[in-house]
Protein backbone atom coordinates (compact mmCIF):
# COMPACT_ATOMS: atom_id res chain seq x y z
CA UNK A 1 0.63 -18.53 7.05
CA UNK A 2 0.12 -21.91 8.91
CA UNK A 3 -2.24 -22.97 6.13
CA UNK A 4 -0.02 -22.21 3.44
CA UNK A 5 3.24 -23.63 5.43
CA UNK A 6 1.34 -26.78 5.34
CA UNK A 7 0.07 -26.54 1.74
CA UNK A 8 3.69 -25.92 0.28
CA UNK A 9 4.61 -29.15 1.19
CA UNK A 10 2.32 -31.34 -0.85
CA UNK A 11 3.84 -30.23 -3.98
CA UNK A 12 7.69 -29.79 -3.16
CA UNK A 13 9.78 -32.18 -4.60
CA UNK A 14 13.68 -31.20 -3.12
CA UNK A 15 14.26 -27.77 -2.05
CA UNK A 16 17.56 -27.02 -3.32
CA UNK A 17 19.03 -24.27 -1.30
CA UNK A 18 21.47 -22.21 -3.87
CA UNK A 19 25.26 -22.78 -2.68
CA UNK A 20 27.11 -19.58 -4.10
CA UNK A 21 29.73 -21.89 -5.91
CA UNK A 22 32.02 -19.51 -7.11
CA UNK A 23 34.44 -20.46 -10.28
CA UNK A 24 36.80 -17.41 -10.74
CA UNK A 25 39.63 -17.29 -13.46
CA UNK A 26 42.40 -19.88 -12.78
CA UNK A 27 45.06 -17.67 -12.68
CA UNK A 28 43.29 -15.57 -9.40
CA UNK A 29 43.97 -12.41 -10.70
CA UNK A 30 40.72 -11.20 -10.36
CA UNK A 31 38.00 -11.58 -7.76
CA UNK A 32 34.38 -10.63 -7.84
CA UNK A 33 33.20 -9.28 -4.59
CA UNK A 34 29.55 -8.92 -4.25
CA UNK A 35 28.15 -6.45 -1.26
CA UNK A 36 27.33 -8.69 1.85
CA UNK A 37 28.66 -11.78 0.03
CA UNK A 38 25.23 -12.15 -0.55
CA UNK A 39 24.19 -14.76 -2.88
CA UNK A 40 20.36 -15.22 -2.56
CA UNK A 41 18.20 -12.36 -4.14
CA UNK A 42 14.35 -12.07 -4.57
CA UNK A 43 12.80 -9.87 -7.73
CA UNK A 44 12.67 -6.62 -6.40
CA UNK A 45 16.06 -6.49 -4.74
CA UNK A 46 19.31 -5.09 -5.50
CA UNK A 47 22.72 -6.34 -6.35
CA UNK A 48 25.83 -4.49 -5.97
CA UNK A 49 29.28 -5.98 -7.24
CA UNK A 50 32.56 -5.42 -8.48
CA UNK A 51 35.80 -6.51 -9.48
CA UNK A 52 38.65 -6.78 -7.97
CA UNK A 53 42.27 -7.01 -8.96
CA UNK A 54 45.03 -8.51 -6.78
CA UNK A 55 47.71 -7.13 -8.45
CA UNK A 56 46.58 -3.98 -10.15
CA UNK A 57 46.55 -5.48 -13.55
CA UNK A 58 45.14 -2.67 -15.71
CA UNK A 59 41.19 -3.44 -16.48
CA UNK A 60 39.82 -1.31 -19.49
CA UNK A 61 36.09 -2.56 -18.72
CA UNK A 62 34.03 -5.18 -17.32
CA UNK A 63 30.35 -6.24 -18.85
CA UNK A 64 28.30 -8.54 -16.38
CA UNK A 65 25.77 -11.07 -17.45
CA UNK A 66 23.59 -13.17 -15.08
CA UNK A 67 23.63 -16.69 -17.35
CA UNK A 68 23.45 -14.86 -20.82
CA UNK A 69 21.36 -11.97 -20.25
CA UNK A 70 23.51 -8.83 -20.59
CA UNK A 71 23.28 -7.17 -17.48
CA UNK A 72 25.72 -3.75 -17.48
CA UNK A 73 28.57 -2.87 -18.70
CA UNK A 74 31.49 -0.60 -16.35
CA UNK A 75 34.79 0.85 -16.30
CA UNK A 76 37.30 -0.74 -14.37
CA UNK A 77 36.34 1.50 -11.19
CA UNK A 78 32.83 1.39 -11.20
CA UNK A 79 30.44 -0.96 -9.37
CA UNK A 80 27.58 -2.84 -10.49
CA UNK A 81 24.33 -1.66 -9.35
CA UNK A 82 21.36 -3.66 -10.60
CA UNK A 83 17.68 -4.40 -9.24
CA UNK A 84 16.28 -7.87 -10.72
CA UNK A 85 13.07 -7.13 -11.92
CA UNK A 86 12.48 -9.33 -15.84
CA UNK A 87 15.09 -11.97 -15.48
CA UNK A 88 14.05 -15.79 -15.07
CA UNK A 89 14.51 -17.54 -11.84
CA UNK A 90 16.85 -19.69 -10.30
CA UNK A 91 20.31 -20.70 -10.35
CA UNK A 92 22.14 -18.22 -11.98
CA UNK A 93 25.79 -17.31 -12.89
CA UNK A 94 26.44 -13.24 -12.89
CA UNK A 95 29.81 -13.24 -14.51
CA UNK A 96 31.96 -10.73 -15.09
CA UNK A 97 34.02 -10.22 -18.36
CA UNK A 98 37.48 -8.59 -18.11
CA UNK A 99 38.44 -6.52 -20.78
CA UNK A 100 42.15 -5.39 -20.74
CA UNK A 101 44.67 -4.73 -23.30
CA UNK A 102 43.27 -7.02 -25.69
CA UNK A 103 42.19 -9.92 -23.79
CA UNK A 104 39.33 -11.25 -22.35
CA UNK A 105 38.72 -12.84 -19.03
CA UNK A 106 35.70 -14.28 -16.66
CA UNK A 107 35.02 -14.23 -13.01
CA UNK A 108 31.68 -16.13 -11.83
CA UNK A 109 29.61 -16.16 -8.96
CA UNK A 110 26.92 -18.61 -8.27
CA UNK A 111 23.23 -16.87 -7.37
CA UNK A 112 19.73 -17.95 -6.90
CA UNK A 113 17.22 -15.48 -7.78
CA UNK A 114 13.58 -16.15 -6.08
CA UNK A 115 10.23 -14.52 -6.64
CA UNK A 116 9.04 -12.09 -4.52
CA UNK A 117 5.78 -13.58 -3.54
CA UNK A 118 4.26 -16.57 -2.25
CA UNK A 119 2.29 -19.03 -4.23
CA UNK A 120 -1.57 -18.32 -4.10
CA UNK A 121 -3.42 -21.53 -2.13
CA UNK A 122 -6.19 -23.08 -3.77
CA UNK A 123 -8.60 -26.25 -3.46
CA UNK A 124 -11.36 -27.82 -5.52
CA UNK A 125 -14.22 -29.26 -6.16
CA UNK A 126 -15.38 -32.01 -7.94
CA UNK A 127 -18.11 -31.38 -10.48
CA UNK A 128 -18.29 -34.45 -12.71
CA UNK A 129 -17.04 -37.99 -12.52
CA UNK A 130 -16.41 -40.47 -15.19
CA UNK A 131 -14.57 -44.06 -15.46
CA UNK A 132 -10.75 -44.11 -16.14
CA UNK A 133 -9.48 -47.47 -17.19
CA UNK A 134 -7.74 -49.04 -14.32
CA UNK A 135 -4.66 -50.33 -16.21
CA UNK A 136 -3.77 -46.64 -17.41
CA UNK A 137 -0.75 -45.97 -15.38
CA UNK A 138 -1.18 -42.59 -16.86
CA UNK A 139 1.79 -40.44 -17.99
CA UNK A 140 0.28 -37.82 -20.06
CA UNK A 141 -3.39 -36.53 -20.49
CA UNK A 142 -4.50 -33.83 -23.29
CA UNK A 143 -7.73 -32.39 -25.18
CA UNK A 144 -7.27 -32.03 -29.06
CA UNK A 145 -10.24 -30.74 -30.50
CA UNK A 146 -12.53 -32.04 -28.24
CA UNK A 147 -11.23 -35.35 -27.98
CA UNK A 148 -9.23 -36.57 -24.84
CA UNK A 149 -5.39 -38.46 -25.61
CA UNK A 150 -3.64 -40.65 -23.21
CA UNK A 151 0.52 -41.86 -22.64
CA UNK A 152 0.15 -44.79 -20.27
CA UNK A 153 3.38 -46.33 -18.51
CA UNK A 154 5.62 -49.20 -17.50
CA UNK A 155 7.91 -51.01 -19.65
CA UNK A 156 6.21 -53.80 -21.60
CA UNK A 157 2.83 -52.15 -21.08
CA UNK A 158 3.50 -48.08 -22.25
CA UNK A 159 0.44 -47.48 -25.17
CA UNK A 160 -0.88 -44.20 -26.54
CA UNK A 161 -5.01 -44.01 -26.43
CA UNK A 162 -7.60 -41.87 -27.51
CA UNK A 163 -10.26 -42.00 -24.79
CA UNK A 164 -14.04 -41.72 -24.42
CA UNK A 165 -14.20 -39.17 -22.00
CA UNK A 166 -18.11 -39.94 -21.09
CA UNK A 167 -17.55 -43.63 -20.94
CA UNK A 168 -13.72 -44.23 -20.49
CA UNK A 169 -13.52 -46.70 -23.19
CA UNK A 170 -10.49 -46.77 -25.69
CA UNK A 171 -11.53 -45.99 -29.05
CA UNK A 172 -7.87 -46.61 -30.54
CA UNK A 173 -4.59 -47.42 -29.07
CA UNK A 174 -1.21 -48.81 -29.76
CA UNK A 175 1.67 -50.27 -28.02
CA UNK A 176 4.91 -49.42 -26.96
CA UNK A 177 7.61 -51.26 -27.86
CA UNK A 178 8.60 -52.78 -24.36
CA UNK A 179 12.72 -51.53 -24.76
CA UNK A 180 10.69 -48.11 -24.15
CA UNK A 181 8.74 -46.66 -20.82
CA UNK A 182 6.39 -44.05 -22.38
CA UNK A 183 5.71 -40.76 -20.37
CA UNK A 184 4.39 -37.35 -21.29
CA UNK A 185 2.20 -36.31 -24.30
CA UNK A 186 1.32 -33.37 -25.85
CA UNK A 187 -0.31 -32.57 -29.45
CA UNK A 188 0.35 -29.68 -31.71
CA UNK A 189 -0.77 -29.35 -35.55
CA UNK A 190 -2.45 -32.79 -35.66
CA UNK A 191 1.06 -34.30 -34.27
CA UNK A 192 1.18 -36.21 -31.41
CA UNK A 193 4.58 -35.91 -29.22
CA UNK A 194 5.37 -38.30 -26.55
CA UNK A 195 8.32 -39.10 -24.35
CA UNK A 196 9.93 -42.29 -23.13
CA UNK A 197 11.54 -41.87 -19.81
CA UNK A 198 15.18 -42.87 -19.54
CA UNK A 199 15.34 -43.82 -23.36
CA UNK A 200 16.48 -40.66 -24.10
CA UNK A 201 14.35 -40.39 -27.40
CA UNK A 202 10.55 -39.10 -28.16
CA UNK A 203 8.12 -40.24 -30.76
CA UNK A 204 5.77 -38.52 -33.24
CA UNK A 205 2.63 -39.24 -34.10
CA UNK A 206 -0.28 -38.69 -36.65
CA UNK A 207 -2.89 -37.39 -34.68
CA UNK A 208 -5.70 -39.28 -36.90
CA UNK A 209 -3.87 -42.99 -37.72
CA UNK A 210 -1.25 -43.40 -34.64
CA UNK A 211 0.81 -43.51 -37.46
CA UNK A 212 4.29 -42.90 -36.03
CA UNK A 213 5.81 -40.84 -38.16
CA UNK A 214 9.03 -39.66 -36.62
CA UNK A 215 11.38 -39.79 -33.95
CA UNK A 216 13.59 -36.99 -31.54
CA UNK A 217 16.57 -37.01 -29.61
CA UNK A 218 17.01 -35.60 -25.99
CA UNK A 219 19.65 -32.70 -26.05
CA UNK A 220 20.84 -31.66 -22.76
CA UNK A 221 17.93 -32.86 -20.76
CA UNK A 222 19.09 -36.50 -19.55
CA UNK A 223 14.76 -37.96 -19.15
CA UNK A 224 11.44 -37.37 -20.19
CA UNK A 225 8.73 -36.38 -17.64
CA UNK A 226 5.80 -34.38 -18.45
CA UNK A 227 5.17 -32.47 -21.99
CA UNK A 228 3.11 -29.48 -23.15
CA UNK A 229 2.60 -26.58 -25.50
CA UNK A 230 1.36 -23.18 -25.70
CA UNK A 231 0.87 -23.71 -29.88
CA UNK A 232 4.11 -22.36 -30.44
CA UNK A 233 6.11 -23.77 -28.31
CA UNK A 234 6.49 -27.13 -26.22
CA UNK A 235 7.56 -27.43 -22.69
CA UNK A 236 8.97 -30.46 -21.19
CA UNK A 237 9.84 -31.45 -17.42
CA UNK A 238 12.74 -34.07 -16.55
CA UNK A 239 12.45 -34.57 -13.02
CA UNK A 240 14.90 -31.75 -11.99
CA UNK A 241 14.14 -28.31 -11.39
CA UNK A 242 14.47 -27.39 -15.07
CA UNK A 243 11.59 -27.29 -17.97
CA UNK A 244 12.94 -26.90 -20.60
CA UNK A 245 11.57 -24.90 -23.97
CA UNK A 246 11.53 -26.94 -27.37
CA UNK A 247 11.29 -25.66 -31.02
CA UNK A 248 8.72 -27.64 -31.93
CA UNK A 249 10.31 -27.88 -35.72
CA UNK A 250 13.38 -29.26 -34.84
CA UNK A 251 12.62 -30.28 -31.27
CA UNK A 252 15.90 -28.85 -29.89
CA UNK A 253 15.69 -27.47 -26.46
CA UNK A 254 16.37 -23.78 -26.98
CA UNK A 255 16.33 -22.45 -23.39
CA UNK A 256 14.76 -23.28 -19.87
CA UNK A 257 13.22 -22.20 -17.05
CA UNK A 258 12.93 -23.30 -13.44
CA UNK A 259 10.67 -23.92 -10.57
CA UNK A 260 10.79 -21.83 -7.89
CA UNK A 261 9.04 -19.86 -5.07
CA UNK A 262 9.63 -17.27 -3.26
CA UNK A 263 11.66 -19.24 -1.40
CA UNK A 264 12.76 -22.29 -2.83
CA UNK A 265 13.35 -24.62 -5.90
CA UNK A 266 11.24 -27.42 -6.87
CA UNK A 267 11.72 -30.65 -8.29
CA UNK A 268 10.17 -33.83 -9.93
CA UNK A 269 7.63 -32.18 -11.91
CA UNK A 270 5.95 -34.33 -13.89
CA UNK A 271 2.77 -34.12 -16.21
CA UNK A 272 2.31 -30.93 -17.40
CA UNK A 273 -0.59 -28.88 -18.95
CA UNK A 274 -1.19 -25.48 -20.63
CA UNK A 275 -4.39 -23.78 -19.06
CA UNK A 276 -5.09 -20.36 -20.04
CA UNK A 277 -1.33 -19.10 -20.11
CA UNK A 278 0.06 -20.73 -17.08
CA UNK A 279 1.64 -24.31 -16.84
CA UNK A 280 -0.02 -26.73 -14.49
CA UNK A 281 2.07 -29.59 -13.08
CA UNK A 282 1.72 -32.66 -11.17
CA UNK A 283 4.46 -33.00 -8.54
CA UNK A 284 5.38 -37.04 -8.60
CA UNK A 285 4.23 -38.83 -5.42
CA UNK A 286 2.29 -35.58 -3.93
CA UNK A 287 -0.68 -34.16 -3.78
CA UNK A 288 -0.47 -30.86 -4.76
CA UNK A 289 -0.13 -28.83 -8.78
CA UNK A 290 1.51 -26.01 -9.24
CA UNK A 291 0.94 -23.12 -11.19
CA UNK A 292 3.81 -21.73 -12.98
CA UNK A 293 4.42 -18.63 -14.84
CA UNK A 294 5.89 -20.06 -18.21
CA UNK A 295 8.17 -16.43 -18.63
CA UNK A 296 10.06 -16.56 -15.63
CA UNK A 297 9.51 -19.92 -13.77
CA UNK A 298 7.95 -18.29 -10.91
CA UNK A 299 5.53 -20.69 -9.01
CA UNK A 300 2.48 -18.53 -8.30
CA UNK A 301 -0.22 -21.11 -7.05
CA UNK A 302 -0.64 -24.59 -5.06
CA UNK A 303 -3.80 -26.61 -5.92
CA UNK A 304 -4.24 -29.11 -3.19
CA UNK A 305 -5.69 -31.82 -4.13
CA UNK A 306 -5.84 -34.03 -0.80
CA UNK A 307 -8.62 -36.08 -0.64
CA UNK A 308 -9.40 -36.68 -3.92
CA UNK A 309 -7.95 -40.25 -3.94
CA UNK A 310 -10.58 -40.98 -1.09
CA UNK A 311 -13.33 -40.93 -4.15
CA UNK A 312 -12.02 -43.81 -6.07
CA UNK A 313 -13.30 -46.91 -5.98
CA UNK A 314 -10.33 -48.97 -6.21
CA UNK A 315 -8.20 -46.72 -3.62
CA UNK A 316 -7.94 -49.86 -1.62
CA UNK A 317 -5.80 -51.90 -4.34
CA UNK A 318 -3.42 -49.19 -5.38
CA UNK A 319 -0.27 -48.94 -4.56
CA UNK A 320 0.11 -45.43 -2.46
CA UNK A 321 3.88 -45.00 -3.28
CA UNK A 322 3.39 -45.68 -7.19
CA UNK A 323 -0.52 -45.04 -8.18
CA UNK A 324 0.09 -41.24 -7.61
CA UNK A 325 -2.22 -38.31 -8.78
CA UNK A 326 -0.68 -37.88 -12.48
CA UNK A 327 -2.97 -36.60 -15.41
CA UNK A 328 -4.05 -32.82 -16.01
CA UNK A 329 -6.00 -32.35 -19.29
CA UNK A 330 -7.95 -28.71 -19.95
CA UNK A 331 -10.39 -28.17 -22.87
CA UNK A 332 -9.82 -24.79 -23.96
CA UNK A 333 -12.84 -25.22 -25.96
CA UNK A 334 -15.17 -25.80 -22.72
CA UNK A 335 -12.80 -24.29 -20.45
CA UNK A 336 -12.86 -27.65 -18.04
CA UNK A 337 -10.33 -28.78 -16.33
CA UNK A 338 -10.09 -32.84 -15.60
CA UNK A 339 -7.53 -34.70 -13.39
CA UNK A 340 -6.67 -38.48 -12.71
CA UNK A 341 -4.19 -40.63 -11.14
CA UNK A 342 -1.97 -43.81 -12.33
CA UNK A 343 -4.62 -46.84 -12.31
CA UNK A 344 -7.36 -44.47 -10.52
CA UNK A 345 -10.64 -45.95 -11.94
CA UNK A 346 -12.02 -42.41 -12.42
CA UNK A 347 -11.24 -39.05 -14.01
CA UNK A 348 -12.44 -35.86 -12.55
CA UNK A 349 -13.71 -32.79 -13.74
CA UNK A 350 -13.09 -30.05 -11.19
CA UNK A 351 -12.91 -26.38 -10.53
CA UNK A 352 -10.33 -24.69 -8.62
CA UNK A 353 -11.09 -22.41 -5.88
CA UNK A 354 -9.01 -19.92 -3.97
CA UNK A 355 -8.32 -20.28 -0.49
C-alpha cells in the first residue's frame, strides 16, 4: 500500500472531496433524509432514502434520479433502497420528484459516488528512442494510418505537424494564428480536430492538405485540454474533473464523465489517448497517466513515468514547471505506445509493465 500511496500522487491533480450541498424546494416542505446522512458511496454499496414532509402535505409518489438516470420510483411511504452498481462516477445529484395532487416538486441531495477499487500501479520501459523537435511544446500527439500528427503550443507559436517518427523531422506544418493557443488533437475520418485553450473554439482539418475546413464552438465546457476518439465518438478534457463526450457530427458535448478513484476526484487532465478501449491521460505538471474506463470514469491504473525526463538530452535547459511530460500517441496498427514531453528532444516508445 506504501508503494501505491506514493504512486497516486504523481498523477493527482486536486482531490475534490464531495461536500453534500443539499438544494431542497424553496418552500421547505419537503426534506430528503438519507440513512446516516451519508453522502459518499463506493459501487457496491447501498443507499437508503426518503422523503419527508413537514407538514403532512399529501404525497401521491416520489421517482428518484441520481443526475438523470432514473433510479426508482415509490409511494409516498416507502423508502428508497438502491445498490450503485452501472452508474458513472462522481458528483452526483439523487433528487427526488414529488408527485401530489397535480403538481410536481424536487428535493436534491449532493453525492459522490467512487469506485470500489484502487487503481492498478504500473511502470515502463523504454524500448526505442527517436528525436522530437525541441520547439514542440507539444499539446496533442496521434497515429493516423501509420503516420504520427502533432498540436504544438504557446500563443504566437501554436502549429499543427505531421512528423517523421524515425527521424523527427516535419514533413508539413502550419501556423496558428497567434489570437489562438492550440492544444489537443485528435483525427477521425481523414479530419483533423484540434483545440485552442481559452479561445473557446476548435478547428477542423483535412487530414491530407491542412486545409482548414471548419470551425466548433465550446458548449458548456469553458477550455480545451486534451482530445481523443474511440471512432465514434470524441472525448475531450478541460482541466476540471470532467471529460466530456462529443458527437463528432455536430461537435456538441452530449454527456460527461469524471475522474475518479476509489477515493477521490482528479483534475487537470490533459492530453488524452485511446489505447485498446481505455483512455490514457497525461496529468499537467506530473509524472504519472492514468488509465480510465471511458463508461463510467473510473480510474483503474497509474503509469509512473518518473525518470523518464532523466533520458533527455536537453533536461538541463527545460523549464521543470512548464516542459512537463505531455504527448501519448498509440498505433493500433503496431500496437506501440510512444510518449514525449513539451520541448523534450526525444519521443519514446515504451511498454507498460505492472507493478
Amino acid at each position: 500500500m506504501k508503494i501505491f500511496n506514493s504512486l497516486f500522487l504523481l498523477f493527482l491533480g486536486t482531490a475534490i472531496v464531495a461536500c453534500g450541498n443539499d438544494h431542497e424546494d424553496e418552500s421547505s416542505e419537503y426534506s430528503l433524509e438519507i440513512t446516516g446522512e451519508k453522502t459518499e458511496f463506493q459501487l457496491g454499496e447501498s443507499i437508503q432514502a426518503r422523503v419527508n414532509s413537514s407538514d403532512n402535505n399529501k404525497i401521491d409518489s416520489v421517482v428518484y434520479f441520481l443526475h438523470d438516470q432514473r433510479l426508482k420510483k415509490t409511494s409516498a411511504s416507502e423508502s428508497l433502497n438502491h445498490t450503485f452498481e452501472n452508474e458513472k462516477l462522481g458528483k452526483w445529484d439523487l433528487t427526488a420528484k414529488l408527485y401530489s395532487e397535480g403538481t410536481v416538486k424536487e428535493v436534491a441531495k449532493q453525492l459522490t459516488l467512487f469506485n470500489n477499487v484502487a487503481p492498478k500501479s504500473y511502470t515502463y520501459e523504454v524500448i526505442n528512442s527517436y528525436p522530437h523537435a525541441t520547439d514542440a511544446y507539444t499539446q496533442g500527439l496521434e497515429f493516423y494510418k501509420d503516420e504520427l500528427y502533432e498540436s504544438t503550443g504557446h500563443y504566437g507559436k501554436s502549429s499543427l505537424r505531421k512528423v517523421d517518427l524515425e527521424t523527427g523531422e516535419v514533413q508539413r506544418s502550419i501556423s496558428i494564428p497567434a489570437s489562438f493557443f492550440a492544444e489537443g488533437i485528435t483525427i477521425l475520418n481523414d479530419k483533423i480536430y484540434q483545440l485552442t485553450w481559452k479561445e473557446g473554439e476548435g478547428f477542423i482539418y483535412d487530414v491530407d492538405t491542412f486545409e482548414k475546413i471548419d470551425s466548433f464552438a465550446y458548449n458548456e465546457s469553458q477550455e480545451g485540454w486534451g482530445l481523443t476518439n474511440n471512432g465514434e465518438k470524441l472525448f475531450k478534457s478541460d482541466g476540471s474533473e470532467k471529460i466530456w463526450i462529443l458527437n463528432s457530427e455536430t461537435l456538441a458535448e452530449e454527456s460527461f464523465i469524471q475522474t475518479v478513484t476509489h477515493r477521490t476526484i482528479s483534475t487537470k487532465l490533459n492530453e488524452l489517448e485511446w489505447v485498446e478501449g481505455k483512455i490514457y491521460a497525461n496529468t499537467y505538471q506530473k509524472d504519472g497517466v492514468a488509465i480510465i474506463n471511458p463508461e463510467n470514469g473510473a480510474i483503474e491504473g497509474v503509469i509512473n513515468f518518473q525518470g523518464l525526463r532523466d533520458l533527455l538530452g536537453n533536461k538541463d535547459v527545460l523549464d521543470p514547471d512548464n516542459d512537463v511530460l505531455n504527448g501519448i500517441a498509440y498505433n493500433p496498427n503496431t500496437k506501440k505506445l510512444y510518449v514525449t514531453g513539451k520541448d523534450w528532444d526525444t519521443l519514446f516508445e515504451v511498454v507498460i509493465k505492472e507493478n
